[in-house]
Protein backbone atom coordinates (compact mmCIF):
# COMPACT_ATOMS: atom_id res chain seq x y z
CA UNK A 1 -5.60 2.97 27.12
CA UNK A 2 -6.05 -0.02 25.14
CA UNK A 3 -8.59 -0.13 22.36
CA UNK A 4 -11.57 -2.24 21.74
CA UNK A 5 -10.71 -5.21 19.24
CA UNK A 6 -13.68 -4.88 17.63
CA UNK A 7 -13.91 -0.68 17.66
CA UNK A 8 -11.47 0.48 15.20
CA UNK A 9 -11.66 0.79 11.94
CA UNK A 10 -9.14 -0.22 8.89
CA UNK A 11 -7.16 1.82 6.91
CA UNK A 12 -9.02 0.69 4.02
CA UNK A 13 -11.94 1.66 5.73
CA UNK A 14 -10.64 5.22 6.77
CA UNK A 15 -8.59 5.60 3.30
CA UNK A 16 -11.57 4.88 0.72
CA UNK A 17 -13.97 7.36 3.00
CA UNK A 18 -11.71 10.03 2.92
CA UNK A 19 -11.37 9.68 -0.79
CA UNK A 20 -14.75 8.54 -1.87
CA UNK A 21 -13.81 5.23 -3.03
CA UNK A 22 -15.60 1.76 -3.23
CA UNK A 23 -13.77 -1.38 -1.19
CA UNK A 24 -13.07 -2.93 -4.46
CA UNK A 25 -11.49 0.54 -5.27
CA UNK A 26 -8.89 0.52 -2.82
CA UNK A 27 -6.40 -1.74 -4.04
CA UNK A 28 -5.76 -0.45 -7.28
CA UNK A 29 -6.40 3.66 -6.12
CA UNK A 30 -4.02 3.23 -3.77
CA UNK A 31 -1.06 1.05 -5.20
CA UNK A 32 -0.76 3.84 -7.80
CA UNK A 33 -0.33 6.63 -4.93
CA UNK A 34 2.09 5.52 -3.37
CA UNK A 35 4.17 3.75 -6.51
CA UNK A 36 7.76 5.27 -6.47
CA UNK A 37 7.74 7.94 -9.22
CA UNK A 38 8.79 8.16 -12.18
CA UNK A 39 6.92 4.97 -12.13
CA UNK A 40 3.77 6.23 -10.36
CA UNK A 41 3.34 8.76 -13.60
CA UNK A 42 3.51 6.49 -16.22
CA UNK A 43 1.77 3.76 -14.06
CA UNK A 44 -1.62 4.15 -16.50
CA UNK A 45 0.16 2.95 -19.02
CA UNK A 46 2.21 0.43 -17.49
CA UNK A 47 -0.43 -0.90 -15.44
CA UNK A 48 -2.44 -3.38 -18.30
CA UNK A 49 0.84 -4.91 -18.51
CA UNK A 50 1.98 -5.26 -15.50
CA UNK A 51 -0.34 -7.31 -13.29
CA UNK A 52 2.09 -10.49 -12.18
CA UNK A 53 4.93 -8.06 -11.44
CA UNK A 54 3.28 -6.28 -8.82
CA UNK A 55 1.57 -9.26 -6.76
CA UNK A 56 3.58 -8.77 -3.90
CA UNK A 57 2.63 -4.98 -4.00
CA UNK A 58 -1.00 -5.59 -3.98
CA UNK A 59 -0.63 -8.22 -1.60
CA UNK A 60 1.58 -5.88 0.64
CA UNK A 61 -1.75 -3.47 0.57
CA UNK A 62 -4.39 -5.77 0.92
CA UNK A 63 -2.45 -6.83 4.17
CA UNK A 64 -1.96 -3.00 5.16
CA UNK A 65 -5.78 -2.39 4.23
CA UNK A 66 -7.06 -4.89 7.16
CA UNK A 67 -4.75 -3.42 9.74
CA UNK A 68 -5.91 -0.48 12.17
CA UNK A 69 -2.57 -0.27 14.11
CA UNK A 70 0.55 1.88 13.09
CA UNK A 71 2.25 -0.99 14.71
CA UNK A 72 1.39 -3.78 12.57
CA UNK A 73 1.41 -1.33 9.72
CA UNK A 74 5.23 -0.99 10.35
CA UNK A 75 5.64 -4.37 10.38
CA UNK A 76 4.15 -4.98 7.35
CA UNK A 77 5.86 -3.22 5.41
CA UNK A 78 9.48 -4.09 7.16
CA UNK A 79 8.68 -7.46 5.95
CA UNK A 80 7.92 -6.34 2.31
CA UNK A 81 10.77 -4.61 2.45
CA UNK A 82 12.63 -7.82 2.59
CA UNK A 83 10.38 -10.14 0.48
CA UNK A 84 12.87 -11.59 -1.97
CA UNK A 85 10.92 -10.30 -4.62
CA UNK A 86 12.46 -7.01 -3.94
CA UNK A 87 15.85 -8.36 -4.55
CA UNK A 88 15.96 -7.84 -8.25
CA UNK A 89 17.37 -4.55 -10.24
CA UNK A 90 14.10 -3.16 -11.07
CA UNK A 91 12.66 -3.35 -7.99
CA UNK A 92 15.28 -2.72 -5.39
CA UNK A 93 17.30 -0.03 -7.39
CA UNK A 94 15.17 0.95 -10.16
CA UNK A 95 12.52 1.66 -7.90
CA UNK A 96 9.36 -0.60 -9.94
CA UNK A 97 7.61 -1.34 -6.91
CA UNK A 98 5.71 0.58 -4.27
CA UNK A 99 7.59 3.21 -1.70
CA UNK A 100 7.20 2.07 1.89
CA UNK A 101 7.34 6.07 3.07
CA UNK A 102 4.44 7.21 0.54
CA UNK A 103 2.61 4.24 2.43
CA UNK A 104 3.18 5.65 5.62
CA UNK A 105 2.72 9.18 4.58
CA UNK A 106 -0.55 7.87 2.72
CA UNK A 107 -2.34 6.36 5.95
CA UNK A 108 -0.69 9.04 8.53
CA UNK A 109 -3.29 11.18 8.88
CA UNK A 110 -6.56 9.99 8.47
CA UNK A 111 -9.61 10.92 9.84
CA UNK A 112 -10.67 8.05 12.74
C-alpha cells in the first residue's frame, strides 16, 4: 500500500522527538552518533576544529534528515559512500568521517 506524499514524517522529524531535540539540534546531535569511533569519542574535542572537513558529512545528514523512505535513505548514503571526498587516507581508511551502518542502525527503529 502506497503512502500518502504528504503523510509521513522525516527522520529528522522522528529522530529529534525520540530524543528530545530541537530541528536546529539535529545536525550536530546526530553526526556525532553515528561518527566511526575512536573518532566519535574524542569528537568534543575535535569538533571546534573540524568544521570544513566534515561538510560532506553534514551535508550527507541534512539530505538523510528530509527523507522518510528506507529507500532513498539507502541511496543516500551509497552515494556518500562514493563522494570523492571519501577517497583520502583519513577518511576512507582511517575512518574520520561518519559510518554509513551507525546511520542505518540510528534511524532503524523509530517510532512513526
Amino acid at each position: 500500500m502506497a503512502q500518502l506524499s504528504g503523510s509521513a514524517r522525516t527522520f529528522a522529524e522522528r529522530y529529534c522527538e525520540a530524543h528530545g531535540l530541537t530541528s536546529e539540534q539535529f545536525d550536530d546531535h546526530f553526526l556525532a552518533c553515528v561518527l566511526h569511533r575512536p573518532l566519535g569519542w574524542i569528537w568534543p574535542l575535535v569538533r571546534p576544529f573540524a568544521k570544513q572537513r566534515f561538510e560532506v558529512d553534514r551535508f550527507c545528514i541534512r539530505m538523510v534528515g528530509k527523507y522518510s523512505s528506507h529507500r532513498k535513505l539507502n541511496e543516500e548514503l551509497v552515494e556518500f559512500s562514493y563522494h570523492p571526498h571519501n577517497r583520502n587516507f583519513w577518511r576512507q581508511y582511517a575512518g574520520f568521517r561518519l559510518s554509513t551502518h551507525r546511520v542505518s542502525r540510528a534511524l532503524r527503529n523509530l517510532p512513526s
